[in-house]
PDB file of N, CA and C in Angstrom:
ATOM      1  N   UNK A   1       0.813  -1.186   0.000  1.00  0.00           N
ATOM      2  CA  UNK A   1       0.000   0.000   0.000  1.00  0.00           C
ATOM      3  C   UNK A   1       0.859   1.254   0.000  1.00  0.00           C
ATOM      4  N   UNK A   2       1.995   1.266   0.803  1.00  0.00           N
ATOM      5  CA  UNK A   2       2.558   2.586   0.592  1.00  0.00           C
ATOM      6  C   UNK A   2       3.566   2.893  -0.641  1.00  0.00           C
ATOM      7  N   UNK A   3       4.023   1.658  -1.526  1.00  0.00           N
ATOM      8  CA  UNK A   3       4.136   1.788  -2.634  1.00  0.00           C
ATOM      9  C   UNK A   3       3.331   2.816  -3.316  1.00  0.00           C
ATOM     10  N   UNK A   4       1.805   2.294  -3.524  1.00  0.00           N
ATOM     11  CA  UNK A   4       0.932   2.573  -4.033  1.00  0.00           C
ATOM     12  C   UNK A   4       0.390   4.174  -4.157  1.00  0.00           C
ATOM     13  N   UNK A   5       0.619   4.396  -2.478  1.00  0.00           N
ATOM     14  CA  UNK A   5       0.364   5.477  -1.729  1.00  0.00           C
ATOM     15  C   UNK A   5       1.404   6.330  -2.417  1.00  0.00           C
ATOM     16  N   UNK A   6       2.789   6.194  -2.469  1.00  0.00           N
ATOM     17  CA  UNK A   6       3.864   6.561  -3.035  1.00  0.00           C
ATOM     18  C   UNK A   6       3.931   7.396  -4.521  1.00  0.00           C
ATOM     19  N   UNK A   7       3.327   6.413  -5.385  1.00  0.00           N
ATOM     20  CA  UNK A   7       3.270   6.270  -6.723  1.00  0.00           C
ATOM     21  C   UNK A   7       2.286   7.477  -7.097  1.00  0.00           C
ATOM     22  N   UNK A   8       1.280   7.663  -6.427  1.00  0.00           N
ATOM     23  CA  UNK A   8      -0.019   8.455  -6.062  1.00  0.00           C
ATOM     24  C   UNK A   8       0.512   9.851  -6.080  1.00  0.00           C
ATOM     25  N   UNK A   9       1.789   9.608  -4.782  1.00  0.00           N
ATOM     26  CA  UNK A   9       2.145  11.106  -4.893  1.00  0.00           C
ATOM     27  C   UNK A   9       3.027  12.039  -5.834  1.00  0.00           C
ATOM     28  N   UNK A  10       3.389  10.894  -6.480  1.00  0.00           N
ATOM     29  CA  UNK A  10       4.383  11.106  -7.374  1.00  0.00           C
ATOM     30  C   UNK A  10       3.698  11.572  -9.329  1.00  0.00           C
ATOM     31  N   UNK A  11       3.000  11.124  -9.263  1.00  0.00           N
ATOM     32  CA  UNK A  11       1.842  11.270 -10.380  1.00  0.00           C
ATOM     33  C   UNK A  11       1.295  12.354  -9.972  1.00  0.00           C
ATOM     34  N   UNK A  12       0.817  12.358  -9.070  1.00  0.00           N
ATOM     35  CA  UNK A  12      -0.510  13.772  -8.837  1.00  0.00           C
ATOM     36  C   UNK A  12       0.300  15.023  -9.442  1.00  0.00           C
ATOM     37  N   UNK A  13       1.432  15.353  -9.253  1.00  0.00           N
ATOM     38  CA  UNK A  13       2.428  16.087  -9.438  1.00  0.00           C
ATOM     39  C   UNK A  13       1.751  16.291 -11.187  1.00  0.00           C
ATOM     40  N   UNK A  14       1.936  15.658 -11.848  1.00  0.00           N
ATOM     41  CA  UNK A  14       1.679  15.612 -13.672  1.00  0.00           C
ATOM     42  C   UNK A  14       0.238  16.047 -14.121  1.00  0.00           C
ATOM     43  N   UNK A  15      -0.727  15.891 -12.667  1.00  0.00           N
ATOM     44  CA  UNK A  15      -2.006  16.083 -13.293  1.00  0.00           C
ATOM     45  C   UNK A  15      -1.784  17.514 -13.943  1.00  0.00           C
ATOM     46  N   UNK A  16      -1.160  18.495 -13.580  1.00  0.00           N
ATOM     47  CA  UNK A  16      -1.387  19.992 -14.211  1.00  0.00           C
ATOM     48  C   UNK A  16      -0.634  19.769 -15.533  1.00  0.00           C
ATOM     49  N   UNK A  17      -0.197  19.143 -15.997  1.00  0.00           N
ATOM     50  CA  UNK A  17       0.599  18.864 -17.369  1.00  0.00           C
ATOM     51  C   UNK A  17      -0.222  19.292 -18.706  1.00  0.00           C
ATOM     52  N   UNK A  18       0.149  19.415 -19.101  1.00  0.00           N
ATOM     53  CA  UNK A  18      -1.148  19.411 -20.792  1.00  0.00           C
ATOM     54  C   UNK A  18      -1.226  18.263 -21.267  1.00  0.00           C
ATOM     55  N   UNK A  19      -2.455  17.783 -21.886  1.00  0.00           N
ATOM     56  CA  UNK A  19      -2.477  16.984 -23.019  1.00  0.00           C
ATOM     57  C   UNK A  19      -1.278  16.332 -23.555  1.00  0.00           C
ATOM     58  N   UNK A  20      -0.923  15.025 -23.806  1.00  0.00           N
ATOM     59  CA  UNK A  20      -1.634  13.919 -23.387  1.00  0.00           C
ATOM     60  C   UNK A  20      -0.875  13.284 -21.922  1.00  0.00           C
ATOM     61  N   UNK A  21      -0.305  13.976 -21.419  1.00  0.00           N
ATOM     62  CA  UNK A  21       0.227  13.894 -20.111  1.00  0.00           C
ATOM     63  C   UNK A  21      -1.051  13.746 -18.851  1.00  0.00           C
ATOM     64  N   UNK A  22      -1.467  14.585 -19.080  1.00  0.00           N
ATOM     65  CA  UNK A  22      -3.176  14.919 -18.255  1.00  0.00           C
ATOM     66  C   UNK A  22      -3.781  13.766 -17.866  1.00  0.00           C
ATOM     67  N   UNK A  23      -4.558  13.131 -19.074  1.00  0.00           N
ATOM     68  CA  UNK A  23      -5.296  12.194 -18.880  1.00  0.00           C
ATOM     69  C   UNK A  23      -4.739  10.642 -18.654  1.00  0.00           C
ATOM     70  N   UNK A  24      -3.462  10.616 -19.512  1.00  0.00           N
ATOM     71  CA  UNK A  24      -2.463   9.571 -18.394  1.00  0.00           C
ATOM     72  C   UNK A  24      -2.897   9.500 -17.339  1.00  0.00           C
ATOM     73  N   UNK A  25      -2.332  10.587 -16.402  1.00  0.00           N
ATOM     74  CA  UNK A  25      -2.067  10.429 -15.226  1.00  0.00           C
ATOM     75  C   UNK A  25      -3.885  10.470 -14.508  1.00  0.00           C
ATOM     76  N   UNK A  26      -4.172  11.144 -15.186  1.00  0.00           N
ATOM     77  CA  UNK A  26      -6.089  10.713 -14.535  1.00  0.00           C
ATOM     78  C   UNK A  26      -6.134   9.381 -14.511  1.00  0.00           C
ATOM     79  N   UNK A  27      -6.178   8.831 -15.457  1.00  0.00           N
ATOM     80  CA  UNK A  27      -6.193   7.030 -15.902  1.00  0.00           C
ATOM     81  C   UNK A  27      -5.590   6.688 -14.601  1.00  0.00           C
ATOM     82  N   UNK A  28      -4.002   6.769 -14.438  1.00  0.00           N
ATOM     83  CA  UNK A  28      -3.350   6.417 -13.396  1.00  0.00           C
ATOM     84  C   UNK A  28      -3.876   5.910 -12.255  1.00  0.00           C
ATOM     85  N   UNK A  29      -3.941   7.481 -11.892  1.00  0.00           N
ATOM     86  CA  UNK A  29      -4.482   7.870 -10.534  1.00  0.00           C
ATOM     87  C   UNK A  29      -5.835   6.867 -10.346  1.00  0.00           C
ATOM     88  N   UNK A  30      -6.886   6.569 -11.142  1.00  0.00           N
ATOM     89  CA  UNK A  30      -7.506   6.326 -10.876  1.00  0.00           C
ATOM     90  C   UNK A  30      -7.479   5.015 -10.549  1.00  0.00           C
ATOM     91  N   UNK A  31      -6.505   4.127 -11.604  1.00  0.00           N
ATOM     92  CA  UNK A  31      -6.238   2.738 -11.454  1.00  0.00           C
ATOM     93  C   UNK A  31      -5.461   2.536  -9.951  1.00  0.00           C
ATOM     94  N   UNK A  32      -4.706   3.510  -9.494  1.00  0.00           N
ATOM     95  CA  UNK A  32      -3.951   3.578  -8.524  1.00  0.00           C
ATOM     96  C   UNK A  32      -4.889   3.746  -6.648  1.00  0.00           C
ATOM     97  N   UNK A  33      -5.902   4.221  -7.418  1.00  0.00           N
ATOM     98  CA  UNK A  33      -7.360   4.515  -6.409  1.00  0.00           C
ATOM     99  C   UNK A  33      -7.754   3.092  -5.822  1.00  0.00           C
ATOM    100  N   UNK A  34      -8.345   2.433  -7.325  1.00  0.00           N
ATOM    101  CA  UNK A  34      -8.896   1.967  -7.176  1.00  0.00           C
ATOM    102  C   UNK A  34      -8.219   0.090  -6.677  1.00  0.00           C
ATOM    103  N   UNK A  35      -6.851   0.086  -7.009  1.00  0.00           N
ATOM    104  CA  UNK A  35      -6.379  -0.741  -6.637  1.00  0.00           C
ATOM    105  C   UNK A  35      -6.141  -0.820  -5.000  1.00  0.00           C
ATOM    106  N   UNK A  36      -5.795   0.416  -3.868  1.00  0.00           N
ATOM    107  CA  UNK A  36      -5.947   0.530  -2.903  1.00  0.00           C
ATOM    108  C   UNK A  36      -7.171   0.278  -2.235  1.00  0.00           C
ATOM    109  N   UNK A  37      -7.890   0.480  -2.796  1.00  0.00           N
ATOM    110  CA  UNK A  37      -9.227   0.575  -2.172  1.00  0.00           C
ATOM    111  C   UNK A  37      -9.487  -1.083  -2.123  1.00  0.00           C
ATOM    112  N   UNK A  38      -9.447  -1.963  -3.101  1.00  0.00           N
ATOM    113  CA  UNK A  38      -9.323  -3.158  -3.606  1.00  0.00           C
ATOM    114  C   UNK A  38      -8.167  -3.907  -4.521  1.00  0.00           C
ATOM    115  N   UNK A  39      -7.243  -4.148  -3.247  1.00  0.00           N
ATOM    116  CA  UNK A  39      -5.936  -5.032  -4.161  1.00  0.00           C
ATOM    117  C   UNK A  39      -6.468  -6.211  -4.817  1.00  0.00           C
ATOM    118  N   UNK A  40      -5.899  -6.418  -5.589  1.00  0.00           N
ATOM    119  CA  UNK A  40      -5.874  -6.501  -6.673  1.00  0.00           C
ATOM    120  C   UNK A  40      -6.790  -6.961  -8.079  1.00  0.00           C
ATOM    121  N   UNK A  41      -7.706  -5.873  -8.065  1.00  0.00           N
ATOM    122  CA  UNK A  41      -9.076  -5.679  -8.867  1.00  0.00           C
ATOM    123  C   UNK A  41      -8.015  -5.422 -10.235  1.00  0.00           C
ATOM    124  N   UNK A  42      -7.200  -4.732 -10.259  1.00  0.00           N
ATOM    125  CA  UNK A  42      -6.314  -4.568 -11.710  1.00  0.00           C
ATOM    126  C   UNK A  42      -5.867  -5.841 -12.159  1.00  0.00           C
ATOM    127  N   UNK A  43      -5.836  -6.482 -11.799  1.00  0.00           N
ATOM    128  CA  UNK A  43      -5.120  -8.074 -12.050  1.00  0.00           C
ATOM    129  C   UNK A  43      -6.156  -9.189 -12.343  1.00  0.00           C
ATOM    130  N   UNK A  44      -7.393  -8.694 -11.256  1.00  0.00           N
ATOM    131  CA  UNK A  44      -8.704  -9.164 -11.802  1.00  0.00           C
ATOM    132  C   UNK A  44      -9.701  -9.373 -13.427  1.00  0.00           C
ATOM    133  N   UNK A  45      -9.323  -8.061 -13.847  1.00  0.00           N
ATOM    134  CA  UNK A  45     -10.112  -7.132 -14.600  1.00  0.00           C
ATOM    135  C   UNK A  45      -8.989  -7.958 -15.880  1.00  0.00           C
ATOM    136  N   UNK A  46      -7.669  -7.739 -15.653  1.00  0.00           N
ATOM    137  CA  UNK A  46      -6.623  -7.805 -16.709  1.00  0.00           C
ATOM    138  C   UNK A  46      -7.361  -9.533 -17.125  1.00  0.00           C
ATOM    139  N   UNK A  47      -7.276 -10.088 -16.283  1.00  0.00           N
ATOM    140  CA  UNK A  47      -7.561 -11.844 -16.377  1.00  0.00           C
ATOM    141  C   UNK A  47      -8.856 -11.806 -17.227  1.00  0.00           C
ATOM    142  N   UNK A  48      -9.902 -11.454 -17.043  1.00  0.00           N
ATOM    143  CA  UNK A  48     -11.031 -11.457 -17.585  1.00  0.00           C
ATOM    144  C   UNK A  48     -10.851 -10.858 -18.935  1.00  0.00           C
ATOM    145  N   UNK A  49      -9.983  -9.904 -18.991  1.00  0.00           N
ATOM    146  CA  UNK A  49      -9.945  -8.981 -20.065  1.00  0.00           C
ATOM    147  C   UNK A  49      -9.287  -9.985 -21.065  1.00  0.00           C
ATOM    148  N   UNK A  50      -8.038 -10.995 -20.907  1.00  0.00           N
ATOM    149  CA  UNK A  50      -7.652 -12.075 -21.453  1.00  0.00           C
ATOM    150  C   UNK A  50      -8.148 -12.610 -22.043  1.00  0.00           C
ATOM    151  N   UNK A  51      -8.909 -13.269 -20.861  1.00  0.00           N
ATOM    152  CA  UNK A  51      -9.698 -14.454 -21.047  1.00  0.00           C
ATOM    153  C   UNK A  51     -11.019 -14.658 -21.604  1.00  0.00           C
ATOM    154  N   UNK A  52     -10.968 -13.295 -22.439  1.00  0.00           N
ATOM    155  CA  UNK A  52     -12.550 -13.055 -22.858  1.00  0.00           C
ATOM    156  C   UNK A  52     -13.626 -13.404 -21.964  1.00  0.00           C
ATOM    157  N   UNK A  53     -13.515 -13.286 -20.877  1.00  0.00           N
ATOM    158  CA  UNK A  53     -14.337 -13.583 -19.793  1.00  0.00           C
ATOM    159  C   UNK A  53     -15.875 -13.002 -19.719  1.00  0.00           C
ATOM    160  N   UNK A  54     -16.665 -12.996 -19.906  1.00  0.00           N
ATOM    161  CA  UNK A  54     -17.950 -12.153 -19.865  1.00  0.00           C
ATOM    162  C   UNK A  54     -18.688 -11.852 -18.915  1.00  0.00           C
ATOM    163  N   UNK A  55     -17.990 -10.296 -18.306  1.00  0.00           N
ATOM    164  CA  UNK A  55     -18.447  -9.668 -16.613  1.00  0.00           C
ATOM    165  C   UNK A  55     -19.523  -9.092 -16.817  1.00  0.00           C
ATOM    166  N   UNK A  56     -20.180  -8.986 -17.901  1.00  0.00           N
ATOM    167  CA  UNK A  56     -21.797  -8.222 -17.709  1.00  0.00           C
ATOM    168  C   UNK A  56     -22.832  -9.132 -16.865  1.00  0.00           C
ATOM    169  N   UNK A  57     -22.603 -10.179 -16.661  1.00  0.00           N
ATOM    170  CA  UNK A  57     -23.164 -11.022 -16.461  1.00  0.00           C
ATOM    171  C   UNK A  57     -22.807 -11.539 -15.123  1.00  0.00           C
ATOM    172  N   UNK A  58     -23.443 -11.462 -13.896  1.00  0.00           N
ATOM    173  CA  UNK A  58     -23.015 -11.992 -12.708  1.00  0.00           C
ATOM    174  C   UNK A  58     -24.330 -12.761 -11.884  1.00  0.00           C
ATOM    175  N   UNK A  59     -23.346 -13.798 -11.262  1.00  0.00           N
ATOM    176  CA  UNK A  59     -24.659 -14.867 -11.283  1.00  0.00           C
ATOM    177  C   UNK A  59     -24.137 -14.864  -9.545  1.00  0.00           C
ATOM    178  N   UNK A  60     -25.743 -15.040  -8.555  1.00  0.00           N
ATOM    179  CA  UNK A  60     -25.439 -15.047  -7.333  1.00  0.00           C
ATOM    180  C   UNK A  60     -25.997 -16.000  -6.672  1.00  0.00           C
ATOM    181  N   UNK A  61     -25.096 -16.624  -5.438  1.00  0.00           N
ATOM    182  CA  UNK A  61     -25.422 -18.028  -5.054  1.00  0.00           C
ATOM    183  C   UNK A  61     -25.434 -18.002  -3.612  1.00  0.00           C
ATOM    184  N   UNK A  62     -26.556 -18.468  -3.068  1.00  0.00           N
ATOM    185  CA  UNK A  62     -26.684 -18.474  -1.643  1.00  0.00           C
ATOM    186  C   UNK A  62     -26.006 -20.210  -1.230  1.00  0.00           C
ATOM    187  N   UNK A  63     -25.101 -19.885  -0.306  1.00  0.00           N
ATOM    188  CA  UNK A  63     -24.186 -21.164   0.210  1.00  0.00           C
ATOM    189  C   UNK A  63     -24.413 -21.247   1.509  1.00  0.00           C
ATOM    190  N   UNK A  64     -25.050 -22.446   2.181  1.00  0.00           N
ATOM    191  CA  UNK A  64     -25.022 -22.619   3.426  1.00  0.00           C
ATOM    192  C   UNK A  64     -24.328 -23.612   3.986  1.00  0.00           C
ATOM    193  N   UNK A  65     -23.833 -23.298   5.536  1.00  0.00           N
ATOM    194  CA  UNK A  65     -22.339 -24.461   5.562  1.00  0.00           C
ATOM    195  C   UNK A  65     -22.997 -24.762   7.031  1.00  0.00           C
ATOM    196  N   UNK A  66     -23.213 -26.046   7.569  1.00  0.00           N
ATOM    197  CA  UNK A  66     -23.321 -26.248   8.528  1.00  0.00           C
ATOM    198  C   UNK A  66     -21.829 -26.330   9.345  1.00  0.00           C
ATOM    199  N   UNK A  67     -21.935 -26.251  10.233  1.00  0.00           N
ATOM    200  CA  UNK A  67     -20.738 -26.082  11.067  1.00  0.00           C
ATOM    201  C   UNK A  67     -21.061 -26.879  12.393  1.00  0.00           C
ATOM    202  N   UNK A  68     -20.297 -28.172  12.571  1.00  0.00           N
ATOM    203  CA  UNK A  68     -20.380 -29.151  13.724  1.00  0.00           C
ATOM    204  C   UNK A  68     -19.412 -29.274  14.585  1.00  0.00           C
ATOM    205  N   UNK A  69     -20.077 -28.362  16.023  1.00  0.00           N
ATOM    206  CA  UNK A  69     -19.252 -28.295  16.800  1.00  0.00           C
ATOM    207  C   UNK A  69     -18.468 -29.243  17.504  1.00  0.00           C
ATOM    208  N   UNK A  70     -18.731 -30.681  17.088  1.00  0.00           N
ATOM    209  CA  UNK A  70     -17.912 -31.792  17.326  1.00  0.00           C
ATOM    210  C   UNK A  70     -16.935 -31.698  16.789  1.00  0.00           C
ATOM    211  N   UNK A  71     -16.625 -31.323  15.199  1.00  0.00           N
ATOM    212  CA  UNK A  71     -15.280 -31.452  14.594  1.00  0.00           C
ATOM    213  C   UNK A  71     -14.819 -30.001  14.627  1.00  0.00           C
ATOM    214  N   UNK A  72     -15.251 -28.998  15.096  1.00  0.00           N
ATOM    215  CA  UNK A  72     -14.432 -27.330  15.253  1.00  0.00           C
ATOM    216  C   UNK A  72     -15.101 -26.713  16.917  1.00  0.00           C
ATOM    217  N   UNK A  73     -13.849 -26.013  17.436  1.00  0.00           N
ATOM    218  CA  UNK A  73     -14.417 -26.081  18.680  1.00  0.00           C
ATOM    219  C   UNK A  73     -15.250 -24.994  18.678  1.00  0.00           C
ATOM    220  N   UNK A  74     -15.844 -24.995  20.106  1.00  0.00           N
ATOM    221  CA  UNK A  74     -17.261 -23.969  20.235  1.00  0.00           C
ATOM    222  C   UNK A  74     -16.631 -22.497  19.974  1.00  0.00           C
ATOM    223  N   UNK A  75     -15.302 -22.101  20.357  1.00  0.00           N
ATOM    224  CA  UNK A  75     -14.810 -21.229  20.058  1.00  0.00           C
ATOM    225  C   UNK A  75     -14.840 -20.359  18.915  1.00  0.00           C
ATOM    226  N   UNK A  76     -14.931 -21.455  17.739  1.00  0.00           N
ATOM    227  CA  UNK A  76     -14.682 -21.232  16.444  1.00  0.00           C
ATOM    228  C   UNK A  76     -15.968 -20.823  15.684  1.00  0.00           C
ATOM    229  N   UNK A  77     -17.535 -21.765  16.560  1.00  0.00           N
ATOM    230  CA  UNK A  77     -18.311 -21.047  15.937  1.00  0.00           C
ATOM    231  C   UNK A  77     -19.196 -19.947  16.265  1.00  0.00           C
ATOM    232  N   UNK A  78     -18.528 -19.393  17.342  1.00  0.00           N
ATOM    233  CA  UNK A  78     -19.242 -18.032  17.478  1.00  0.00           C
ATOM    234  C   UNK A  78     -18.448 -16.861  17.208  1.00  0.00           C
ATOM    235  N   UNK A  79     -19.229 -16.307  16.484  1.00  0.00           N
ATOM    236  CA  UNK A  79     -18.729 -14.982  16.258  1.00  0.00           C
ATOM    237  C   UNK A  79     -19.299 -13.382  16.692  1.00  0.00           C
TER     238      UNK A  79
END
């Protein structure tokens, strides 16, 4: 993160630049945002982007896990 944090400060510096320096560093910054906020969504996105992956489309699944306090202790299942 303080890489990241780093990199951030070091760019922001270029946003006043002109054309096509500018929007670089917008792009950047933003990829640089948004990777902090969520490591590693850039690496995510890149894979799919590969893999012709098709993200318009998200499918959601309710998973239920019983949990038996014989084989995990009582400790474990309260939260």
């Amino acid at each position: 993160m303080e890489l990241l944090e780093s990199a951030m400060e070091v760019f922001s510096a270029f946003i006043t630049w002109p054309e096509p320096y500018y929007s670089v560093c917008r792009n950047l910054l933003s990829t640089l945002q948004l990777e902090i906020k969520a490591p590693g969504i850039s690496f995510q996105r890149l894979v799919r982007e590969e893999q012709d992956l098709n993200t318009s489309c998200h499918f959601s699944k309710t998973t239920y896990v019983h949990i038996d306090n014989v084989v995990l202790p009582l400790s474990l299942t309260h939260f």
